[in-house]
PDB file of N, CA and C in Angstrom:
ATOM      1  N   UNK A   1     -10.428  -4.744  15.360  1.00  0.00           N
ATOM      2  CA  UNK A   1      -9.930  -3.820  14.352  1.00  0.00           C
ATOM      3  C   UNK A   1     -10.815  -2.587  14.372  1.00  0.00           C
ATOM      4  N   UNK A   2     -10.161  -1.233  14.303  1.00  0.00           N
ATOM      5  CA  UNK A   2     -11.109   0.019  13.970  1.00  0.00           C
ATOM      6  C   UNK A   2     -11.601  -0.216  12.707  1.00  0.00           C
ATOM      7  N   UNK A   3     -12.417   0.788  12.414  1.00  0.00           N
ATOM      8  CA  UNK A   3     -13.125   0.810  11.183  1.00  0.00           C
ATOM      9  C   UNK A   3     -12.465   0.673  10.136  1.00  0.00           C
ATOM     10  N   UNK A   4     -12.117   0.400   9.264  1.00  0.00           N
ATOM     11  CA  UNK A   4     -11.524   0.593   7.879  1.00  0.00           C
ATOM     12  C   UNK A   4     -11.445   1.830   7.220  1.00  0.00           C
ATOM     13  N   UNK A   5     -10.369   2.199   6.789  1.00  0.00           N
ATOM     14  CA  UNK A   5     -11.070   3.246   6.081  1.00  0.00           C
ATOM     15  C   UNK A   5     -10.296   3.512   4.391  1.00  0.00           C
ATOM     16  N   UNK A   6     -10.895   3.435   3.147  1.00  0.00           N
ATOM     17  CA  UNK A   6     -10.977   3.731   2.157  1.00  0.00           C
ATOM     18  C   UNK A   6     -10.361   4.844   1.884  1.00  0.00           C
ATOM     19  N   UNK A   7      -9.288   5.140   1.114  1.00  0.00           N
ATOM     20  CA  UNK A   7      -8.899   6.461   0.323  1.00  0.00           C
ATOM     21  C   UNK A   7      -7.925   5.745  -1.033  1.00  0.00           C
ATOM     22  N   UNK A   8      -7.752   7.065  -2.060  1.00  0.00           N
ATOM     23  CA  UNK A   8      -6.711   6.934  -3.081  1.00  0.00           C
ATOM     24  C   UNK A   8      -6.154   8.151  -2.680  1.00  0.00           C
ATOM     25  N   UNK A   9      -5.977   8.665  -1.746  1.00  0.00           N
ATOM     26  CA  UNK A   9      -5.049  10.013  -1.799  1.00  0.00           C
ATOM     27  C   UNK A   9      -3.448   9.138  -0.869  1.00  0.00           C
ATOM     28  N   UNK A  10      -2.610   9.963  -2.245  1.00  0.00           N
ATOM     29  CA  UNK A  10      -1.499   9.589  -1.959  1.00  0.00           C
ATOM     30  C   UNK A  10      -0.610   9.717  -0.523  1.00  0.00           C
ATOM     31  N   UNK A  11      -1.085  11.115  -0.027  1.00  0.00           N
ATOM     32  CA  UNK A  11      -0.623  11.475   0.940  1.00  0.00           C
ATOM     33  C   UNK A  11      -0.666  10.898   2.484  1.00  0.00           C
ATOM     34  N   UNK A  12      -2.223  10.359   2.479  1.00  0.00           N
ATOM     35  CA  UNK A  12      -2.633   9.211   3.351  1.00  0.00           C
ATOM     36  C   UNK A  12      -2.229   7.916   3.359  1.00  0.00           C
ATOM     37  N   UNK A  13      -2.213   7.455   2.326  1.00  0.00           N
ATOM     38  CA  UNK A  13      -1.379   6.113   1.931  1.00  0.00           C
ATOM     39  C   UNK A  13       0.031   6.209   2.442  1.00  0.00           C
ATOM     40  N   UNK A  14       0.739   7.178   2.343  1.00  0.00           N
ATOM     41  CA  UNK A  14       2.245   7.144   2.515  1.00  0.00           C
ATOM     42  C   UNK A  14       2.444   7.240   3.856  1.00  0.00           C
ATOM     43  N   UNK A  15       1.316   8.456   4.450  1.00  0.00           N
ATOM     44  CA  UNK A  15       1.688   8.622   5.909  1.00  0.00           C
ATOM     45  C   UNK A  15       1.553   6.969   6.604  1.00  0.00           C
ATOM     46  N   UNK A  16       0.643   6.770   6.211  1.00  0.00           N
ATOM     47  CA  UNK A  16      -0.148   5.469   7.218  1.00  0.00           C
ATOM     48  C   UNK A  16       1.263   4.251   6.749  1.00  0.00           C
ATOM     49  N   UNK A  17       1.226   4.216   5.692  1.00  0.00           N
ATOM     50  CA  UNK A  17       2.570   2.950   5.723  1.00  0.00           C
ATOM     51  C   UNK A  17       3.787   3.181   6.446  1.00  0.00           C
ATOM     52  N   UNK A  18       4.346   4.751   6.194  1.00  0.00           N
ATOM     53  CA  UNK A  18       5.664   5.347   6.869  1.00  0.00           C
ATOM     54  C   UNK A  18       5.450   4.979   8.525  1.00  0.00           C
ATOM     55  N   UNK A  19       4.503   5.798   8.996  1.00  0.00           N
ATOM     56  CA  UNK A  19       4.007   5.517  10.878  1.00  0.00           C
ATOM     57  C   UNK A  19       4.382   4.222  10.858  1.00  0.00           C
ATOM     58  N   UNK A  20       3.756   2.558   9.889  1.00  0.00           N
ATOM     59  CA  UNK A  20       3.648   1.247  10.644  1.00  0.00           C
ATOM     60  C   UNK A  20       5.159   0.879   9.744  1.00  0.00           C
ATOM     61  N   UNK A  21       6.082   1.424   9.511  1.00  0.00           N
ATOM     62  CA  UNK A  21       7.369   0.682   9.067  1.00  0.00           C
ATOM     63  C   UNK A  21       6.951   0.028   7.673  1.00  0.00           C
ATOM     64  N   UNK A  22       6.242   0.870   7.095  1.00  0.00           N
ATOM     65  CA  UNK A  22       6.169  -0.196   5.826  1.00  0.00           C
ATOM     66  C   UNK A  22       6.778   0.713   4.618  1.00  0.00           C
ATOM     67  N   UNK A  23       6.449  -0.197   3.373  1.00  0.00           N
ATOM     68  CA  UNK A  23       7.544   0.499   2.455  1.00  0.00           C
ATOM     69  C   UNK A  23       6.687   0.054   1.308  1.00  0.00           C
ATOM     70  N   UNK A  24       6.705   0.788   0.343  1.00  0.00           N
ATOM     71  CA  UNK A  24       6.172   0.444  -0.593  1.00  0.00           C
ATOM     72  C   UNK A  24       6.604  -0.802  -2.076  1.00  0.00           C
ATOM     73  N   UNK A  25       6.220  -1.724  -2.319  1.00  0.00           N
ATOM     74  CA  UNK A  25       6.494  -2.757  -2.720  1.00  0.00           C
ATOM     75  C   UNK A  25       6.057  -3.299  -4.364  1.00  0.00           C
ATOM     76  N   UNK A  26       6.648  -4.374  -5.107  1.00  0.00           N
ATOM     77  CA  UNK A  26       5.874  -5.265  -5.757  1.00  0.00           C
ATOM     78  C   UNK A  26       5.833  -6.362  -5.790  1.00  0.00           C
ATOM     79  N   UNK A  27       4.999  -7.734  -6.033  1.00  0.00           N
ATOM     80  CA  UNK A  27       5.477  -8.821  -6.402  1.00  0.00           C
ATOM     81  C   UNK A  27       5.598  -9.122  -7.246  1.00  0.00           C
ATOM     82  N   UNK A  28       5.954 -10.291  -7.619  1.00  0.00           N
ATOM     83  CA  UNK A  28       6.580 -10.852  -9.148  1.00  0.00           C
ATOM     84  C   UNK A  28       5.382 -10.627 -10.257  1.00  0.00           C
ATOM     85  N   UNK A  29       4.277 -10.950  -9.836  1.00  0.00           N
ATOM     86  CA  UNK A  29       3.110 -11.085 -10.687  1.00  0.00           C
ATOM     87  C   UNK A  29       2.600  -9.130 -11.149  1.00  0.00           C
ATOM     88  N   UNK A  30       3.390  -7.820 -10.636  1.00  0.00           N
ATOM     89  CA  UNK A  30       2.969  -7.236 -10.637  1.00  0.00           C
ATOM     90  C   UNK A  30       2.142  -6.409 -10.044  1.00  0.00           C
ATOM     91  N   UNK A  31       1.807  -7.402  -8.361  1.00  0.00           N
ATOM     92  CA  UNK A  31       0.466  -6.674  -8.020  1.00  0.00           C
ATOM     93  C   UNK A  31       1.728  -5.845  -6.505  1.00  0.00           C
ATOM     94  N   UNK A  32       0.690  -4.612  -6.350  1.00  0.00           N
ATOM     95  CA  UNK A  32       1.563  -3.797  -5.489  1.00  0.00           C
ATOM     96  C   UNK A  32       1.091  -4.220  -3.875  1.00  0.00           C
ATOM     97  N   UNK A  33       1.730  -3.498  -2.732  1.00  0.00           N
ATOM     98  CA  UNK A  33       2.123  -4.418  -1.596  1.00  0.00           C
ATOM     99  C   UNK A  33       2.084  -3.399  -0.617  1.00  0.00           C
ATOM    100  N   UNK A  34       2.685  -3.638   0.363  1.00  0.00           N
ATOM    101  CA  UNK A  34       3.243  -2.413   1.513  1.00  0.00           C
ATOM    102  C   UNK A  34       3.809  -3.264   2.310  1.00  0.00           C
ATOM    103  N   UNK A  35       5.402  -3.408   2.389  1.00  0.00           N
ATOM    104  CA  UNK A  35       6.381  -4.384   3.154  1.00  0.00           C
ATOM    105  C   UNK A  35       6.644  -3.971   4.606  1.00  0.00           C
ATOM    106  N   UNK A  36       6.476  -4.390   5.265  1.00  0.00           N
ATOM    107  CA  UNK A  36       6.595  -4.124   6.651  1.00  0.00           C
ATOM    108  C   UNK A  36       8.110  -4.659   7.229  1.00  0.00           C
ATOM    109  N   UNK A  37       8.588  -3.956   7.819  1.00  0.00           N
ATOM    110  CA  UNK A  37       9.500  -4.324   8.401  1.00  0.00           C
ATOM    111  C   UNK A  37      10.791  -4.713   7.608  1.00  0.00           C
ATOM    112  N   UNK A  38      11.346  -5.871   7.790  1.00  0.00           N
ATOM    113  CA  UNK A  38      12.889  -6.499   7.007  1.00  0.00           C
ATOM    114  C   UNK A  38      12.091  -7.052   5.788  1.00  0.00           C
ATOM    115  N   UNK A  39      12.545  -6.562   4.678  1.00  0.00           N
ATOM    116  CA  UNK A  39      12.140  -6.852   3.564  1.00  0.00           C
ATOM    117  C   UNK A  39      12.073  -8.619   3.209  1.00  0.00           C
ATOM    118  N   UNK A  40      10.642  -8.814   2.752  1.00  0.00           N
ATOM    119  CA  UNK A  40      10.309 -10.198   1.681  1.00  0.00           C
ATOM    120  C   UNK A  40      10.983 -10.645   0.867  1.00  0.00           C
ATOM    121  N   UNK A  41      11.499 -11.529   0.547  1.00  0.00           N
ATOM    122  CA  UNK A  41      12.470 -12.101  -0.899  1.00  0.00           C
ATOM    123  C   UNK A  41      11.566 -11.685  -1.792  1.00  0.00           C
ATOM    124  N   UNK A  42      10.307 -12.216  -1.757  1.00  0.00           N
ATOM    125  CA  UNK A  42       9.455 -12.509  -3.076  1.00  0.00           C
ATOM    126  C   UNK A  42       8.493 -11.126  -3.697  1.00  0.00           C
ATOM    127  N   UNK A  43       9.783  -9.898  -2.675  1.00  0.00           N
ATOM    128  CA  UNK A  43       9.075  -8.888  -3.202  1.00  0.00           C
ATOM    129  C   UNK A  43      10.052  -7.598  -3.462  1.00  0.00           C
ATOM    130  N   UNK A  44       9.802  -6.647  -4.341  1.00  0.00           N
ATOM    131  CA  UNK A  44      10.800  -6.134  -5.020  1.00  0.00           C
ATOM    132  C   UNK A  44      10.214  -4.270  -4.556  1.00  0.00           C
ATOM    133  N   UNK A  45      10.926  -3.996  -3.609  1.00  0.00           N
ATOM    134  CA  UNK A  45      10.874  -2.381  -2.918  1.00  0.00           C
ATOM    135  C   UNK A  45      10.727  -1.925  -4.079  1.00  0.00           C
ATOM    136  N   UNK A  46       9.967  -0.582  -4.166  1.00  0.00           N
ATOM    137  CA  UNK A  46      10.573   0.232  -5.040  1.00  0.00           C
ATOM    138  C   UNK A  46       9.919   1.454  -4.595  1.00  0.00           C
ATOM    139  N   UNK A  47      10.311   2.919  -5.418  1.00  0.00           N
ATOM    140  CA  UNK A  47       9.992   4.252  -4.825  1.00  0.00           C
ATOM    141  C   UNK A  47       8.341   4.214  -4.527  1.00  0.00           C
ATOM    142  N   UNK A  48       8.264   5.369  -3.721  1.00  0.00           N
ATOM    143  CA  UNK A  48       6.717   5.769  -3.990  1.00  0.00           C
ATOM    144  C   UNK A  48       6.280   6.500  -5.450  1.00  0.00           C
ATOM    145  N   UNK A  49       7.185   6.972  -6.044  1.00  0.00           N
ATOM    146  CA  UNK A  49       6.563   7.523  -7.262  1.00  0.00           C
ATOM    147  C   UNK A  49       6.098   6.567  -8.277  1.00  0.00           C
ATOM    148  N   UNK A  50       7.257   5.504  -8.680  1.00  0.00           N
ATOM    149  CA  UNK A  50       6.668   4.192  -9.163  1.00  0.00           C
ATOM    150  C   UNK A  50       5.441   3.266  -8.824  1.00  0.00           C
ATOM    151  N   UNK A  51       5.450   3.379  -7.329  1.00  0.00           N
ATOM    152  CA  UNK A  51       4.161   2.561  -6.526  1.00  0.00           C
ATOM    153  C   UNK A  51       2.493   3.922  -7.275  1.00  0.00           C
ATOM    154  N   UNK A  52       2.623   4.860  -7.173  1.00  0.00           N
ATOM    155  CA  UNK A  52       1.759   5.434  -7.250  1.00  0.00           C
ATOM    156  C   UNK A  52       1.660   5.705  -8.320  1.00  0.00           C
ATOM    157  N   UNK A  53       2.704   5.613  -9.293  1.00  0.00           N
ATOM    158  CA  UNK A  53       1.715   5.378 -10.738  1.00  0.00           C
ATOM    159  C   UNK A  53       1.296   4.451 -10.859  1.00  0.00           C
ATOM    160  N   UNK A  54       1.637   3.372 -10.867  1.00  0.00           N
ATOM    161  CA  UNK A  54       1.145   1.994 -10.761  1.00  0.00           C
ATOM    162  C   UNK A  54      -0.403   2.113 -10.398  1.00  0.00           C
ATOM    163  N   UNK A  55      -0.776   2.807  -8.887  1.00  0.00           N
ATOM    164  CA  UNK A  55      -1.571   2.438  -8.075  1.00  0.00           C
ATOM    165  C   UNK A  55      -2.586   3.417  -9.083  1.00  0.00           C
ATOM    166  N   UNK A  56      -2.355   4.400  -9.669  1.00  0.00           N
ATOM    167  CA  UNK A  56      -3.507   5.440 -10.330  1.00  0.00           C
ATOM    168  C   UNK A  56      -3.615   4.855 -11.344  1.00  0.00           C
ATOM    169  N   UNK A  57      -2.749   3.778 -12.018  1.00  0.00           N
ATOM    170  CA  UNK A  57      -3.357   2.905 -13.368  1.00  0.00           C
ATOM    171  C   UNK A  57      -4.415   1.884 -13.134  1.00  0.00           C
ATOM    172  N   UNK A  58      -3.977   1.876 -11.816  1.00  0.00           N
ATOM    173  CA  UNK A  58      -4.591   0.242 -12.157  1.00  0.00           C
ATOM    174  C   UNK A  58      -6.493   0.606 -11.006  1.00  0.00           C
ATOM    175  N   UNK A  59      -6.582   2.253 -11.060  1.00  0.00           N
ATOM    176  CA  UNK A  59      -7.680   2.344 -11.058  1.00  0.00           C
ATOM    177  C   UNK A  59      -8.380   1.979  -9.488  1.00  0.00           C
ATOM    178  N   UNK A  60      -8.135   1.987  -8.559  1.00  0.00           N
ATOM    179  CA  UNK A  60      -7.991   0.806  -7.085  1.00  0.00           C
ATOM    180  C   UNK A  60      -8.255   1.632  -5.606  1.00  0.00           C
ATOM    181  N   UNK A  61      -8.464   1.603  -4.983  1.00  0.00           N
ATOM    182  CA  UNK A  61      -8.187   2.667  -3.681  1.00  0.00           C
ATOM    183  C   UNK A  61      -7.569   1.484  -2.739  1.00  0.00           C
ATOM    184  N   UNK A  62      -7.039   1.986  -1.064  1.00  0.00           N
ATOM    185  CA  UNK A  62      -6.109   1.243  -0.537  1.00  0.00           C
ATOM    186  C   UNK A  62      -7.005   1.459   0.253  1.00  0.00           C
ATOM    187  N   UNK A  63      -7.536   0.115   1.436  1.00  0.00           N
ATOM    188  CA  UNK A  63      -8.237  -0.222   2.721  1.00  0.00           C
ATOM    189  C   UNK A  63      -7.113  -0.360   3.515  1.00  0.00           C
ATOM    190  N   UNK A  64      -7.519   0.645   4.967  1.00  0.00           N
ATOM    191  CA  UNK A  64      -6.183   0.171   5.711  1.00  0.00           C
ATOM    192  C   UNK A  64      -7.313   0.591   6.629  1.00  0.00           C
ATOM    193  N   UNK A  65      -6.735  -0.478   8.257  1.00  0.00           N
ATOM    194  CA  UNK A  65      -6.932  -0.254   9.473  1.00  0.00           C
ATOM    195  C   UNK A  65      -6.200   1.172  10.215  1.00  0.00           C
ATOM    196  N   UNK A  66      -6.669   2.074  10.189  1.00  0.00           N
ATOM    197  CA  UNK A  66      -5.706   2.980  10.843  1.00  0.00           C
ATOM    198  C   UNK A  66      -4.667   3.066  12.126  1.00  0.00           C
ATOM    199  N   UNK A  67      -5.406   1.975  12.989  1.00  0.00           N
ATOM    200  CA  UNK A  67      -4.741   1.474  14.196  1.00  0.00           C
ATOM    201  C   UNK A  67      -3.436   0.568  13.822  1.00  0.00           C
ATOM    202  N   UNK A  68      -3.844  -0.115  12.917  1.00  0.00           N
ATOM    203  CA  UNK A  68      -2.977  -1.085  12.759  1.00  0.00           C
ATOM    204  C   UNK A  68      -1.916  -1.745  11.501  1.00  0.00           C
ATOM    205  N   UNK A  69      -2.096  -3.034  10.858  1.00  0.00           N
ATOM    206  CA  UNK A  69      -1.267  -3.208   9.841  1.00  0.00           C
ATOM    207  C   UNK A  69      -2.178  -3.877   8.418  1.00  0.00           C
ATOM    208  N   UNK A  70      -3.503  -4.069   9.268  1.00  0.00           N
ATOM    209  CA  UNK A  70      -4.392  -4.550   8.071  1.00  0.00           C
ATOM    210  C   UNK A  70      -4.516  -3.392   6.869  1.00  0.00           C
ATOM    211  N   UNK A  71      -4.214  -3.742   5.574  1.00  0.00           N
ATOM    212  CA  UNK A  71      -4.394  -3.395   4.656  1.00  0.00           C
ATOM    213  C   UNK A  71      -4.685  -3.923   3.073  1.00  0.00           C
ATOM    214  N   UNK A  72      -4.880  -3.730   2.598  1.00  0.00           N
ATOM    215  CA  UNK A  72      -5.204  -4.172   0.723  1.00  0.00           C
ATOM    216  C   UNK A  72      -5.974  -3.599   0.069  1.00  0.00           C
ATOM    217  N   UNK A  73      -5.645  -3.384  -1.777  1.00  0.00           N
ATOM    218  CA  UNK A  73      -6.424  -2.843  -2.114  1.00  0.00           C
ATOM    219  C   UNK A  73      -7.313  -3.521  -2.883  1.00  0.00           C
ATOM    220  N   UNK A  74      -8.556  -2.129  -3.403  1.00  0.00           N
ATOM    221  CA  UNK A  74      -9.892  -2.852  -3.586  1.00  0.00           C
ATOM    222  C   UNK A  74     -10.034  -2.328  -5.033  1.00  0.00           C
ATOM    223  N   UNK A  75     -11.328  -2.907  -5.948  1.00  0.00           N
ATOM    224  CA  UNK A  75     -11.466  -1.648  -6.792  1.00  0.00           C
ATOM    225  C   UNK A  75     -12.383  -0.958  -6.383  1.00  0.00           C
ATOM    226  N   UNK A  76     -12.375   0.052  -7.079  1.00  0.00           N
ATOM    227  CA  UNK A  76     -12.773   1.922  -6.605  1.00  0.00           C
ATOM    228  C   UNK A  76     -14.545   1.090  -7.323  1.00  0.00           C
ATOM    229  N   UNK A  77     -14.938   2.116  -6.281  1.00  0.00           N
ATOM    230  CA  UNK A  77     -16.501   1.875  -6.290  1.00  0.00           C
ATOM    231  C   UNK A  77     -17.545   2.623  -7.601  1.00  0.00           C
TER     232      UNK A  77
END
């Protein structure tokens, strides 16, 4: 895996999911996602504007592999 790399800017987040086919997501419990490919049952698409309020409430930045599909978020340092 390349380095990891840390951001909350929206614009990076979107590019990097859009490039690997992903889509922005939730699961049942609330916690947010990035769906890859043919959508999960156990998870519920929804816009990026919804995903990103979400994501600025809940205070968090997003770790993603830039090469690849590793991602999740953390809390903000």
């Amino acid at each position: 895996m390349a380095t990891a790399r840390r951001t909350s800017d929206h614009g990076e987040i979107r590019k990097w999911a859009e490039k690997n086919d992903g889509h922005p997501a939730i699961a049942g419990t609330g916690v947010l996602r990035i769906d890859f490919g043919k959508p999960e049952e156990s998870l519920r698409q929804i816009d990026w504007k919804e995903f990103f309020a979400i994501f600025d409430r809940s205070n968090i930045d997003f770790l993603y592999d830039p090469e690849g599909h590793f991602n999740k978020f953390v809390d903000k340092e």
